[in-house]
C-alpha atoms as a PDB file:
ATOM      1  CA  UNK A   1     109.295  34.278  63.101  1.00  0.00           C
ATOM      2  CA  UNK A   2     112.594  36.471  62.911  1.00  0.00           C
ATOM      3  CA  UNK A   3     111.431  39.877  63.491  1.00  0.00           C
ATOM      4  CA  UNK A   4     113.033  42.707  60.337  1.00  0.00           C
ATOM      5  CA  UNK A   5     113.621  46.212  59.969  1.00  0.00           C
ATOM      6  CA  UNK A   6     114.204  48.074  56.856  1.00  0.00           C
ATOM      7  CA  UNK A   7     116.767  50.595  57.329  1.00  0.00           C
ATOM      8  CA  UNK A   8     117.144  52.472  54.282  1.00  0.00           C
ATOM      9  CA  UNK A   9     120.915  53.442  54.135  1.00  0.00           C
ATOM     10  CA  UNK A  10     123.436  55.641  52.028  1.00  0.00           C
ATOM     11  CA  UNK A  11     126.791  54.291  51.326  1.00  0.00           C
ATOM     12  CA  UNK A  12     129.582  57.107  50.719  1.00  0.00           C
ATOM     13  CA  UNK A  13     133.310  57.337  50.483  1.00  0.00           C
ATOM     14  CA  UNK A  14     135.866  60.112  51.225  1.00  0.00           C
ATOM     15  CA  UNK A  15     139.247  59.201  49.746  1.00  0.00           C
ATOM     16  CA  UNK A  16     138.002  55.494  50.087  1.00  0.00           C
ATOM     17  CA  UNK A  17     137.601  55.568  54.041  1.00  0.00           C
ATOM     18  CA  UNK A  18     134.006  54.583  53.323  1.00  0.00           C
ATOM     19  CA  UNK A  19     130.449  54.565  55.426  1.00  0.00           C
ATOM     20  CA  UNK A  20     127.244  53.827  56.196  1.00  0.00           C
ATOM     21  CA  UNK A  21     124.848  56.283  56.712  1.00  0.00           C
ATOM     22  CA  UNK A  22     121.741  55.967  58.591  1.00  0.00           C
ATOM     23  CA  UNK A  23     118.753  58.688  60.423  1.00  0.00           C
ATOM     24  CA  UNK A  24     118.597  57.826  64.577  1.00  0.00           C
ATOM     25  CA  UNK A  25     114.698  57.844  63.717  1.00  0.00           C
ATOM     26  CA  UNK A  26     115.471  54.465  62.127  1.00  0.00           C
ATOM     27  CA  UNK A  27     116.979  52.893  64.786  1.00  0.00           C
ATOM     28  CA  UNK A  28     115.151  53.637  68.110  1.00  0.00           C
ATOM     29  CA  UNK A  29     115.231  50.199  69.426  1.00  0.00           C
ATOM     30  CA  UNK A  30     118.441  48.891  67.959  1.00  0.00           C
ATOM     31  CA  UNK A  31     121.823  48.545  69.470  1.00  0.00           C
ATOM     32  CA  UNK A  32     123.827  50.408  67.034  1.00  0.00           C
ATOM     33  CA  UNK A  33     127.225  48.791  67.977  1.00  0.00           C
ATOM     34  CA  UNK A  34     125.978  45.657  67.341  1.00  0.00           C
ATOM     35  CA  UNK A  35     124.448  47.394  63.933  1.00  0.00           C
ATOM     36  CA  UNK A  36     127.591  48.766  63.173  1.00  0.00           C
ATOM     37  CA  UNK A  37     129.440  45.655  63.435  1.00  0.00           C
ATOM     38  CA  UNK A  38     126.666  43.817  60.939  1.00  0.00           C
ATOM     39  CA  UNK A  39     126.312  46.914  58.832  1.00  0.00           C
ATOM     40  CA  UNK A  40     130.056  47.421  57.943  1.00  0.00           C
ATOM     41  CA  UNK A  41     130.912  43.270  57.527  1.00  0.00           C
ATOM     42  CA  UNK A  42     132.303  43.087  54.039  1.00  0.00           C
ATOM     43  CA  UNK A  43     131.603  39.515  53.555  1.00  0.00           C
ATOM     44  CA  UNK A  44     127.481  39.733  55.337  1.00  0.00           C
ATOM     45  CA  UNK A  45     126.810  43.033  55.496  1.00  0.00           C
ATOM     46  CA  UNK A  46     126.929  46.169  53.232  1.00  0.00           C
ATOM     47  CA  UNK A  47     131.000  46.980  54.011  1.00  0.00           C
ATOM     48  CA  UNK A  48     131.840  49.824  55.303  1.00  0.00           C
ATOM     49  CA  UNK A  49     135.361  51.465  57.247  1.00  0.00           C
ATOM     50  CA  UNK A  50     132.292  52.711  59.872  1.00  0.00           C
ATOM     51  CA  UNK A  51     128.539  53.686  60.610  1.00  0.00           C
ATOM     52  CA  UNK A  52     127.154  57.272  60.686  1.00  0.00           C
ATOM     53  CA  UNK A  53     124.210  58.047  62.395  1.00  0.00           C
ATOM     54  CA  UNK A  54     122.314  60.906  62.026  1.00  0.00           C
ATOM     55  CA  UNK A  55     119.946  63.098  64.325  1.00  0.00           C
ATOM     56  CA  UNK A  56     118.698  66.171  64.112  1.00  0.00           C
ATOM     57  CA  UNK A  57     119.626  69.005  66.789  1.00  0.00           C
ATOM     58  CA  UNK A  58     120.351  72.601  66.662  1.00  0.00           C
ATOM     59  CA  UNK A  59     121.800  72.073  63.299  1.00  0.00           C
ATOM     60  CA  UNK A  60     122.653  68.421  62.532  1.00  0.00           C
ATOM     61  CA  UNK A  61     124.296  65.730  65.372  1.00  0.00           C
ATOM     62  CA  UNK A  62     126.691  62.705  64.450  1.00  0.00           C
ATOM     63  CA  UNK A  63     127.434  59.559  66.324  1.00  0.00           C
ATOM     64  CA  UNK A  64     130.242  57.371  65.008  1.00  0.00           C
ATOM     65  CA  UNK A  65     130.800  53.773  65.139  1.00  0.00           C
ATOM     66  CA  UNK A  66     133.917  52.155  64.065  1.00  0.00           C
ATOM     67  CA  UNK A  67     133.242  48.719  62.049  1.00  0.00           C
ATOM     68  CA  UNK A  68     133.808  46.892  65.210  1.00  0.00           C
ATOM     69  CA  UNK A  69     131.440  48.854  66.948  1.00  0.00           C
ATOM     70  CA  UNK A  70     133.389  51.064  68.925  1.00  0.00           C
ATOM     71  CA  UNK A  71     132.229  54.429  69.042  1.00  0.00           C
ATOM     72  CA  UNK A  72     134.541  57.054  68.259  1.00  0.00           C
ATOM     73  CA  UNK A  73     134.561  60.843  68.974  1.00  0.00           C
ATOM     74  CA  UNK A  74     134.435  61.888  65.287  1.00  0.00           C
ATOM     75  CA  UNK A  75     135.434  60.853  62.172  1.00  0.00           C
ATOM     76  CA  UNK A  76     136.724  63.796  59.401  1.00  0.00           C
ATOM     77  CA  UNK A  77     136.038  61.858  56.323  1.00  0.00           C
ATOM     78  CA  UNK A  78     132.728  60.891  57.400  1.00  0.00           C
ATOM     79  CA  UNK A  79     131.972  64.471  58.703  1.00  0.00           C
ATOM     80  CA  UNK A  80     132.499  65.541  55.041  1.00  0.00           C
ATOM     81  CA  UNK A  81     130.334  62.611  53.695  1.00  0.00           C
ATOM     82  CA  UNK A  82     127.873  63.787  55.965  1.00  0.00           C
ATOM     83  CA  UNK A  83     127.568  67.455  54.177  1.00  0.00           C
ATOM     84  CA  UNK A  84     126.551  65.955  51.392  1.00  0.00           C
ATOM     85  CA  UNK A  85     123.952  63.713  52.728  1.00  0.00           C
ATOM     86  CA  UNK A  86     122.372  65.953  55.090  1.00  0.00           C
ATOM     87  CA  UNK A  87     122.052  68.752  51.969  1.00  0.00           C
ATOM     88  CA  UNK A  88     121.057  66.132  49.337  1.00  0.00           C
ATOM     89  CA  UNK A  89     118.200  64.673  52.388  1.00  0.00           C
ATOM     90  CA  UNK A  90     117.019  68.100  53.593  1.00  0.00           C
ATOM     91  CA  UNK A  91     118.522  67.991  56.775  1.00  0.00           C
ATOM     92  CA  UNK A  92     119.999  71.240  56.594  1.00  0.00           C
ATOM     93  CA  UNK A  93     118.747  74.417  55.310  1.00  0.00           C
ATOM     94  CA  UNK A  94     122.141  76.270  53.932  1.00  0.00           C
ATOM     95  CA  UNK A  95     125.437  75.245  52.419  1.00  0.00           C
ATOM     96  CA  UNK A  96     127.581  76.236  55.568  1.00  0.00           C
ATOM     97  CA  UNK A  97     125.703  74.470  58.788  1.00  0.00           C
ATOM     98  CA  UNK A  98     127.415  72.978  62.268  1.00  0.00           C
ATOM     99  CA  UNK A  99     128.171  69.545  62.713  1.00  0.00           C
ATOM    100  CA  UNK A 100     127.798  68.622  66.563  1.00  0.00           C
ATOM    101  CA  UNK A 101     130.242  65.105  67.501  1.00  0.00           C
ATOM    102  CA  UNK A 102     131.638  63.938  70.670  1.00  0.00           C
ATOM    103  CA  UNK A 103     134.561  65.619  69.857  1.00  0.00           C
ATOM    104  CA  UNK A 104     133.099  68.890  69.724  1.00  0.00           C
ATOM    105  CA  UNK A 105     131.118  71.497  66.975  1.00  0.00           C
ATOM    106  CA  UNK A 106     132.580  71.601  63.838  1.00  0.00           C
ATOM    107  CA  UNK A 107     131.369  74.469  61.294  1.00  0.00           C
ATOM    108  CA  UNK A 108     131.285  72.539  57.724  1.00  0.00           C
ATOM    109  CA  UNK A 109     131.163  74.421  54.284  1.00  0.00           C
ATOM    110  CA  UNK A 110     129.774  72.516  51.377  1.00  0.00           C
ATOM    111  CA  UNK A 111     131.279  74.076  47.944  1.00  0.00           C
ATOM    112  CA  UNK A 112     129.370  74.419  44.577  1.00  0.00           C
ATOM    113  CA  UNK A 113     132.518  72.233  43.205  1.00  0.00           C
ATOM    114  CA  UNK A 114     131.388  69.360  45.229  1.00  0.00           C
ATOM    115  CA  UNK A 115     134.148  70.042  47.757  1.00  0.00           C
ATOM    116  CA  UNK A 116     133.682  70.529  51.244  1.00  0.00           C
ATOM    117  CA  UNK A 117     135.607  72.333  53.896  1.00  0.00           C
ATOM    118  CA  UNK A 118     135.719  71.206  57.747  1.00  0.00           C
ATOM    119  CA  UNK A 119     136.674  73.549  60.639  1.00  0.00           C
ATOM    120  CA  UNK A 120     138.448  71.027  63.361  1.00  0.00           C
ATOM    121  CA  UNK A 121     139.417  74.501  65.395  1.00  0.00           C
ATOM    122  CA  UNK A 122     142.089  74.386  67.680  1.00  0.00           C
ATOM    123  CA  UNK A 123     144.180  70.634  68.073  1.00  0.00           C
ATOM    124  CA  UNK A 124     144.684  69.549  71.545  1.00  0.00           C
ATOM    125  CA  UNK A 125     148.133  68.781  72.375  1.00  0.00           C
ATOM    126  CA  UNK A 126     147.985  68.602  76.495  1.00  0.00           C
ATOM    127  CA  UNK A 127     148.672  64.758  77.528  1.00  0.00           C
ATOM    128  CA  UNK A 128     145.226  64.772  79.609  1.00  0.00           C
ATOM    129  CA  UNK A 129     143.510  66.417  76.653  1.00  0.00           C
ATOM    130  CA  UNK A 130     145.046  63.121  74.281  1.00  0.00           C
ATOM    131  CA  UNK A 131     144.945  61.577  76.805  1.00  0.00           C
ATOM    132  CA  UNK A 132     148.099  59.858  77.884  1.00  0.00           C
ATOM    133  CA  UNK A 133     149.617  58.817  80.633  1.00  0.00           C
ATOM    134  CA  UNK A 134     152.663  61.378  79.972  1.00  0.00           C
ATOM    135  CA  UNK A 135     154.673  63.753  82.733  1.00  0.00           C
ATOM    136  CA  UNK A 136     156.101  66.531  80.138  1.00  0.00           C
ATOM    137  CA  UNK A 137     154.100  68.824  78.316  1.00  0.00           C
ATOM    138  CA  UNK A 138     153.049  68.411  75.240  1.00  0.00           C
ATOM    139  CA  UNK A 139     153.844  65.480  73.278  1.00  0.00           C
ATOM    140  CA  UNK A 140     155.475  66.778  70.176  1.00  0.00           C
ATOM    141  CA  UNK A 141     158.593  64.655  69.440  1.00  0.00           C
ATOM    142  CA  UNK A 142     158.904  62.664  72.353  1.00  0.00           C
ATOM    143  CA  UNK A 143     161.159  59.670  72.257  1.00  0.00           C
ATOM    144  CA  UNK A 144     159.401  56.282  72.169  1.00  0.00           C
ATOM    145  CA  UNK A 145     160.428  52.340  71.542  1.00  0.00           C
ATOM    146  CA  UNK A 146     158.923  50.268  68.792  1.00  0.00           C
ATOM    147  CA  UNK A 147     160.617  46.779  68.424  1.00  0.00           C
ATOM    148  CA  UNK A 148     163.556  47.632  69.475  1.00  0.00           C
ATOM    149  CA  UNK A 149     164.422  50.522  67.344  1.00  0.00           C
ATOM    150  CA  UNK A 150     163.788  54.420  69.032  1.00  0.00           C
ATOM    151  CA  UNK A 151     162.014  56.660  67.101  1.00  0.00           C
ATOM    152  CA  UNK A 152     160.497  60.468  67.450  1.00  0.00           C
ATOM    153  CA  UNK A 153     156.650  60.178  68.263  1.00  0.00           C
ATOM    154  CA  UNK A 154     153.779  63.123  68.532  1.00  0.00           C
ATOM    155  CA  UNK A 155     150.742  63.156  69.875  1.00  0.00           C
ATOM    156  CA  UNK A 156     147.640  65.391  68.503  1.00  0.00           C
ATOM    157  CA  UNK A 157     143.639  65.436  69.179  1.00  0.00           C
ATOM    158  CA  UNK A 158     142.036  66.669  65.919  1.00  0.00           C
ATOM    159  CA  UNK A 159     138.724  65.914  68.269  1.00  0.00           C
ATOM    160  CA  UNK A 160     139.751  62.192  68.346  1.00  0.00           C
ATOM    161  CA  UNK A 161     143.664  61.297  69.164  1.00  0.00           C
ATOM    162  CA  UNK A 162     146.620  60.548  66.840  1.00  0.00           C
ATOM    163  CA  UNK A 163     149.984  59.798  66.910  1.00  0.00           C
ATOM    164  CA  UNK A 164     152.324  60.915  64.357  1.00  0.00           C
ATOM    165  CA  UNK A 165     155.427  59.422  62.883  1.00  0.00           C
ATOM    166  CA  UNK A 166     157.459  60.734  60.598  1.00  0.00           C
ATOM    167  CA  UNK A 167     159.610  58.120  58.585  1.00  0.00           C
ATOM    168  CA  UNK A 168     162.463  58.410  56.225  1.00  0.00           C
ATOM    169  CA  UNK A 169     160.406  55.797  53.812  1.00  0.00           C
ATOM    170  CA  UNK A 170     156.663  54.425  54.096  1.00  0.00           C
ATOM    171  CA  UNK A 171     157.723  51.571  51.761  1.00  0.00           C
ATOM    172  CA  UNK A 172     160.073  50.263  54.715  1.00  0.00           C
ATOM    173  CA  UNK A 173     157.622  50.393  57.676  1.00  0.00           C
ATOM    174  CA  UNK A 174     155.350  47.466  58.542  1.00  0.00           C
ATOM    175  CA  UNK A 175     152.295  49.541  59.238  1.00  0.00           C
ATOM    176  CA  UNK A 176     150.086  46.588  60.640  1.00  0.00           C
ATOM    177  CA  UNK A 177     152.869  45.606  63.457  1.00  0.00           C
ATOM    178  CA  UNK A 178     153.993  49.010  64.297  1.00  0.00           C
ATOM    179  CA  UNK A 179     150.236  50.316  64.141  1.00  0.00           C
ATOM    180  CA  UNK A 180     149.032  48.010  66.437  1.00  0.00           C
ATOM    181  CA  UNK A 181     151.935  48.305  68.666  1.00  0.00           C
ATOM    182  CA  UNK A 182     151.310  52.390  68.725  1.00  0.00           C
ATOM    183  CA  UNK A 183     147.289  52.075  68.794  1.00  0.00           C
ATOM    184  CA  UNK A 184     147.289  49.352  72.344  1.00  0.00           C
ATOM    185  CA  UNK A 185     150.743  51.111  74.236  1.00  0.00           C
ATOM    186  CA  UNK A 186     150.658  51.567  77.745  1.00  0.00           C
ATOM    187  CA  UNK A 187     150.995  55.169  77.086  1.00  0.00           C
ATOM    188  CA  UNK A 188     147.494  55.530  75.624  1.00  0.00           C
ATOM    189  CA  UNK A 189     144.746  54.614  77.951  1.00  0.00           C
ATOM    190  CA  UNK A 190     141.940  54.927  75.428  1.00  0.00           C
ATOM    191  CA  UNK A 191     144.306  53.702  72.478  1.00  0.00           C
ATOM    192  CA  UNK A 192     145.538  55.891  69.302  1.00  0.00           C
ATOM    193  CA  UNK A 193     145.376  56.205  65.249  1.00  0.00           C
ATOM    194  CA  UNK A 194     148.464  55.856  64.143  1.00  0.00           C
ATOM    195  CA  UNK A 195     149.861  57.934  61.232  1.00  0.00           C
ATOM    196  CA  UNK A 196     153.394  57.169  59.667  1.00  0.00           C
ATOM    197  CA  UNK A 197     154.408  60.044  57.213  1.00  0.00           C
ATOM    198  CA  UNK A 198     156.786  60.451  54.425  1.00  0.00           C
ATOM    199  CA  UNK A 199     157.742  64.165  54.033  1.00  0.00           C
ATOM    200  CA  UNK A 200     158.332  65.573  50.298  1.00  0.00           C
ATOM    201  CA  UNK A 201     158.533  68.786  50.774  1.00  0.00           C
ATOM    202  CA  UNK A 202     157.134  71.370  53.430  1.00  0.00           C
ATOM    203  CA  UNK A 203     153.823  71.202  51.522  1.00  0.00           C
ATOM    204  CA  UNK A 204     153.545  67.524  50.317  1.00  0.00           C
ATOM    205  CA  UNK A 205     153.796  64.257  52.482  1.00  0.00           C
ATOM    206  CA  UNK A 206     152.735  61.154  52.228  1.00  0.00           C
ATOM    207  CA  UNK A 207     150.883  58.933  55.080  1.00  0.00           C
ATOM    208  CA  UNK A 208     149.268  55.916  55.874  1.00  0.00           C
ATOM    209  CA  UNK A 209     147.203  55.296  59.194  1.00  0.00           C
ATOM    210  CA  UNK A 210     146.369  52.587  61.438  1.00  0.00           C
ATOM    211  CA  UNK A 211     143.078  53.133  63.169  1.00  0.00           C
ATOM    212  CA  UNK A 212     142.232  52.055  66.294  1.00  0.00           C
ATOM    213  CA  UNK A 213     138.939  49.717  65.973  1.00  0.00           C
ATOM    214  CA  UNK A 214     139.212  49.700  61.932  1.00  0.00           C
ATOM    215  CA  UNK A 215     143.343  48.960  61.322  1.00  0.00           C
ATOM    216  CA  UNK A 216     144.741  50.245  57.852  1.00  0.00           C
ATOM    217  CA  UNK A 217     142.532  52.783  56.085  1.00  0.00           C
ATOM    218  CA  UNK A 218     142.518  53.853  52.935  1.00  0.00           C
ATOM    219  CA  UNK A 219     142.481  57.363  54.377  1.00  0.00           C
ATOM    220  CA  UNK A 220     142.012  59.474  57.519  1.00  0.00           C
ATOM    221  CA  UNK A 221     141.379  62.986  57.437  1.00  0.00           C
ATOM    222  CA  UNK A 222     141.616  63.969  61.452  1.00  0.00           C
ATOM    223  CA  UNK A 223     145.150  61.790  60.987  1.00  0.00           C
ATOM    224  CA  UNK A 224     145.667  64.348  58.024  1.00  0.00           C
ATOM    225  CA  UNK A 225     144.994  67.086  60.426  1.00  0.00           C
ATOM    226  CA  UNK A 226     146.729  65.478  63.240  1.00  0.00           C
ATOM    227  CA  UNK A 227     149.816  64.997  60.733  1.00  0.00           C
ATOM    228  CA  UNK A 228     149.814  69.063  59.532  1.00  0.00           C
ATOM    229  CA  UNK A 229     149.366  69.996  63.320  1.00  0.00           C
ATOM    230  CA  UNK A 230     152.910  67.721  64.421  1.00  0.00           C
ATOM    231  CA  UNK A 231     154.626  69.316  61.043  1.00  0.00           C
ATOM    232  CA  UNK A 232     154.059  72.901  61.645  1.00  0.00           C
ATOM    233  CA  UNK A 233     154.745  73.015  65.614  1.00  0.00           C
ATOM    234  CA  UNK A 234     158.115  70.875  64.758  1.00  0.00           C
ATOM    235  CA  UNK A 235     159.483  72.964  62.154  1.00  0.00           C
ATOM    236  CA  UNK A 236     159.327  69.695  59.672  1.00  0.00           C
ATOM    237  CA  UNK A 237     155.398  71.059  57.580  1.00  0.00           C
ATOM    238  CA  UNK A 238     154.670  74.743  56.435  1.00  0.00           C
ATOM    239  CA  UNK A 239     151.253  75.708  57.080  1.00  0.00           C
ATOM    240  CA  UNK A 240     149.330  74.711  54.337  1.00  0.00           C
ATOM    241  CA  UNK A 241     150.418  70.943  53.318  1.00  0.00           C
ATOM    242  CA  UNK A 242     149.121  68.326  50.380  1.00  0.00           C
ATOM    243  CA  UNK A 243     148.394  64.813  52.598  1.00  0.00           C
ATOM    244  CA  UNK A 244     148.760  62.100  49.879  1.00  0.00           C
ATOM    245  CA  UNK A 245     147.079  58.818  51.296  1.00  0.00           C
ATOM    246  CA  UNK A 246     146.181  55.462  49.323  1.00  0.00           C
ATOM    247  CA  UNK A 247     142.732  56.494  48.517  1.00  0.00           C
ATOM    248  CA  UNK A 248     143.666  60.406  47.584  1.00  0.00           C
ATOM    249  CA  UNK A 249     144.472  63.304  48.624  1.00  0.00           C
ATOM    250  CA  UNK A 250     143.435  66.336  51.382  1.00  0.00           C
ATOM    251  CA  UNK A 251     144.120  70.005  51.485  1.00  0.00           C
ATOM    252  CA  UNK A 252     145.463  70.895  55.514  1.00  0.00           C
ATOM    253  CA  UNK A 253     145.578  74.366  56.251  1.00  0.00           C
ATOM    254  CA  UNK A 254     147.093  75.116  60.130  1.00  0.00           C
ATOM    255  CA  UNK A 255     148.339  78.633  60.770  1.00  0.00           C
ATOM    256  CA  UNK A 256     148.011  77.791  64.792  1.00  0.00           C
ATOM    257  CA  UNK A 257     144.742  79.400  64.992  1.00  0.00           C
ATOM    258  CA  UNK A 258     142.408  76.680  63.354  1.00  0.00           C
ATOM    259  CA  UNK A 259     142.632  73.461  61.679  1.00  0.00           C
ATOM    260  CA  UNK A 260     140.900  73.529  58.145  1.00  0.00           C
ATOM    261  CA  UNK A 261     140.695  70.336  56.159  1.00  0.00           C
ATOM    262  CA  UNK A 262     138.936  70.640  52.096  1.00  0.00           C
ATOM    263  CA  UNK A 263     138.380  67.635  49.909  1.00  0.00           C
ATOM    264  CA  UNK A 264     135.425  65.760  47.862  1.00  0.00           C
ATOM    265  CA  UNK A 265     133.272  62.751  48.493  1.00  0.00           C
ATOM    266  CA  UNK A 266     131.086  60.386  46.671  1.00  0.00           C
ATOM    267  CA  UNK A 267     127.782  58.792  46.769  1.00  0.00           C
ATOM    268  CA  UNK A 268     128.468  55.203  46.354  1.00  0.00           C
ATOM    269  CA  UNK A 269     125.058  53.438  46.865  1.00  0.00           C
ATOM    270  CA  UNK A 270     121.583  54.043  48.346  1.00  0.00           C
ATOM    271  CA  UNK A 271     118.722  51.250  49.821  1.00  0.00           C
ATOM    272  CA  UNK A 272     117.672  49.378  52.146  1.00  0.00           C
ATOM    273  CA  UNK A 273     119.225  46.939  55.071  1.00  0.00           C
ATOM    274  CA  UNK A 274     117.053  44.374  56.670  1.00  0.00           C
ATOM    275  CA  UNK A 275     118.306  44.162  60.222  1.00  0.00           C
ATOM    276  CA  UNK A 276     117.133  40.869  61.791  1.00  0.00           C
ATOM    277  CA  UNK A 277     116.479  41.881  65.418  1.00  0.00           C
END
């Protein structure tokens, strides 16, 4: 007799980077990476770009799984999905509440329009802080080799790490080959997101990302953050930029103080999961 759990679940979706959402309470006794990789199957599971989990602490504590199980520091569409859920469930008590990740405490800001407002703080640019296995200091246009062809690469943790590219034209780049190349080289240790970026103006680009674990997104809002971060410290992004990605868009602010990502979410689904242990 196969032995089944009902998990009762929320699907969401921030720009169309979408997730699971479940309460630690739940899942005691499970292996979450192994959950994660059932959970977020699109063909046998529910589908999902990753799994949330959610625990109460202080204020509210997330654990991320990418939808091969990986666990990753943070995740800033998810953390926004997560305001929503955690007001909607009673998890919090106020609109403005701390998110504790792996990649640090984020203070999150849930607006009467629906949209909500993330505090990443400061971006870590040190090569340890990445990390990669780099000499020089920080990693803001440094020169690196993809198929043959050199091009200008930067290197950002919006508390997990990214490497920025910016291109003449996205329509030209082949984003699975070059992201994979970017996310597994040598110089990355723990692997990378890669974001390639199309500049319109000092306030507008366009970007698509490869993510390590989950490969091309829809959307990525620490890469958005990662990609305002690279702009403003080269010269290229003024501080307060439009990121335009395949599932929408996401207001960056980044006057060298704090990162501040805004945008909206959506409640997709709610239920239950049967998890045969």
């Amino acid at each position: 007799m196969k032995n089944i759990k009902e998990l009762a679940f929320a699907k969401y979706q921030g720009l169309g980077n979408d997730f699971i959402i479940l309460q630690q309470a739940q899942i005691q006794d499970i292996d979450p990476a192994d959950l994660a990789q059932r959970v977020c199957d699109r063909h046998f599971g529910i589908g999902a770009d990753g799994l949330v989990v959610l625990a109460k602490a202080s204020d509210l504590r997330m654990i991320f799984y990418n939808s091969d199980g990986s666990e990753a520091p943070m995740c800033g569409n998810a953390s926004r999905c997560v305001a929503h859920y955690a007001i909607e469930h009673q998890m919090v008590s106020k609109n403005s509440f701390v998110l504790q990740t792996a990649g640090g405490n984020l203070p999150i800001t849930y607006h009467a329009n629906g949209l909500v407002t993330v505090n990443l703080g400061q971006p870590k640019l040190q090569p340890a802080e990445i990390p990669a296995c780099w000499a020089g200091g920080n990693m803001i246009d440094v020169n690196l080799e993809i198929n043959g062809q050199p091009l200008l690469l930067s290197a950002v943790n919006t508390t997990t790490p990214h490497a920025v590219v910016f291109v003449n034209d996205l329509d030209l780049i082949d984003i699975a080959d070059w992201g994979q190349q970017i996310e597994n080289h040598e110089l990355f240790p723990s692997k990378i997101n890669a974001n390639f970026v199309q500049i319109i103006d000092q306030h507008t680009v366009r970007q698509i990302t490869w993510e390590r674990g989950a490969g091309q997104t829809l959307a990525c809002g620490t890469g958005a953050c990662a990609t305002t971060v690279a702009g403003v410290l080269s010269g290229r992004l003024a501080p307060e930029v439009e990121v335009h990605m395949t599932g929408g868009s996401l207001h960056i602010s980044y006057d060298k103080t704090e990162i501040l990502m805004t945008g909206g979410v959506d409640r997709i689904a709610a239920g239950i999961y049967y998890y045969v242990g």
